[in-house]
Protein backbone atom coordinates (compact mmCIF):
# COMPACT_ATOMS: atom_id res chain seq x y z
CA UNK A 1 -8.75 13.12 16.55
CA UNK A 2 -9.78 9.38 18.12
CA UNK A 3 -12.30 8.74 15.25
CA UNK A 4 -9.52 9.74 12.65
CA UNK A 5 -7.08 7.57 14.32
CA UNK A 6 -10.05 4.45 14.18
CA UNK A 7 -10.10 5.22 10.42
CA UNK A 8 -7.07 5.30 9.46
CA UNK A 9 -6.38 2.28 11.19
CA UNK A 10 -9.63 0.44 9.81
CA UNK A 11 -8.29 1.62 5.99
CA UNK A 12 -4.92 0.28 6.86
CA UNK A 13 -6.43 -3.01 8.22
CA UNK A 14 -8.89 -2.87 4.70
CA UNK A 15 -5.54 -2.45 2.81
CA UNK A 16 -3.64 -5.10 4.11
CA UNK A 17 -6.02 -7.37 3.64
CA UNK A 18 -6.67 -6.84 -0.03
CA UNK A 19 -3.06 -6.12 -0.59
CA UNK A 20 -2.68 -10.04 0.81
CA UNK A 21 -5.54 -11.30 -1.71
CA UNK A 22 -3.92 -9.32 -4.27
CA UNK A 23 -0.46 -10.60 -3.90
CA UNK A 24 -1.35 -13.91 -3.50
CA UNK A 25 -2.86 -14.11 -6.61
CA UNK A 26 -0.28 -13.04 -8.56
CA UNK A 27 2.31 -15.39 -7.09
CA UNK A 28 -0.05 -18.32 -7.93
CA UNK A 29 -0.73 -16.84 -11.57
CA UNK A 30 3.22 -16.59 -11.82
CA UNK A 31 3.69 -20.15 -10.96
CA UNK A 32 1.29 -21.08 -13.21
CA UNK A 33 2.75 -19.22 -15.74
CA UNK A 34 6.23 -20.17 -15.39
CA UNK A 35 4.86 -24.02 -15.10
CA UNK A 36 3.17 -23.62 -18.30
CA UNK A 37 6.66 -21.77 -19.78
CA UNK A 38 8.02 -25.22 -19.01
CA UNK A 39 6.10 -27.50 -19.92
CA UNK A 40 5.06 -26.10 -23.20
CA UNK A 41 1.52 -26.22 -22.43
CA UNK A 42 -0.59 -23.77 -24.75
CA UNK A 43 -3.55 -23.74 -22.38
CA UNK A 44 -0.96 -23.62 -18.94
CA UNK A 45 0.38 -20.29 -19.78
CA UNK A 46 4.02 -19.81 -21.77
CA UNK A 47 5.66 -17.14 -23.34
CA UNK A 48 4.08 -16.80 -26.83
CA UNK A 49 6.29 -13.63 -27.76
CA UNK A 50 9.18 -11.74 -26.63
CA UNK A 51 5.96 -9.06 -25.53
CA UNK A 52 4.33 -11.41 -23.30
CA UNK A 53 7.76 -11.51 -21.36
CA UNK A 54 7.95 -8.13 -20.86
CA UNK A 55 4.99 -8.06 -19.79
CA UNK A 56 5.43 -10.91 -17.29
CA UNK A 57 8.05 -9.45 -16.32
CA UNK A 58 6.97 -6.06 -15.22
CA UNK A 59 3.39 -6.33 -14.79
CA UNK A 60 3.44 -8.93 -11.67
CA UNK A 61 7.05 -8.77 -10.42
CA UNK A 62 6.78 -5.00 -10.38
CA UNK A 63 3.01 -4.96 -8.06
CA UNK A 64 4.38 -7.58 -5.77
CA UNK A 65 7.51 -5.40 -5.40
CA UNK A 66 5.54 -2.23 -4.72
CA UNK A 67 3.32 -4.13 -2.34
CA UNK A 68 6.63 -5.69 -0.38
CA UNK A 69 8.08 -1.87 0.20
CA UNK A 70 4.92 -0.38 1.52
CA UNK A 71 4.52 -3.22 3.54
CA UNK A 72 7.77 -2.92 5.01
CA UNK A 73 6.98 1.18 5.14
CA UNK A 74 3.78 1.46 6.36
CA UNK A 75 2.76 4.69 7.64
C-alpha cells in the first residue's frame, strides 16, 4: 500500500510539473497571438479567418481551463 501511495504521489508530482510547462506555453503563445492580432503582423500571429478564431478560441482557452479545474480538484 506505501509503494502505491509513493507512486501516485511521484505521477502527481510528474503531472504537475508538465501540466505547469504546458500551461505556460500556451499563455505565452496566446499573448503572442493576440499581440500579433493587433498589430497586424503576418509573421506575429493574427486571425487570418473566422476558423483560426475558433480555433484560438477553443483550442488554448479550453486546455488551460481544464488544467485550472483539476488543479483546483486534485485527487
Amino acid at each position: 500500500m506505501a509503494e502505491q501511495n509513493r507512486i501516485a504521489k511521484i505521477l502527481r508530482l510528474i503531472d504537475l510539473v508538465w501540466g505547469s510547462i504546458s500551461l505556460l506555453f500556451m499563455i505565452f503563445m496566446v499573448r503572442v497571438h493576440i499581440e500579433g492580432a493587433f498589430t497586424g503582423e503576418s509573421d506575429g500571429g493574427g486571425f487570418g479567418s473566422t476558423t483560426d478564431l475558433v480555433s484560438f478560441i477553443f483550442f488554448p482557452h479550453n486546455t488551460m481551463l481544464r488544467l485550472a479545474l483539476a488543479w483546483k480538484w486534485e485527487g
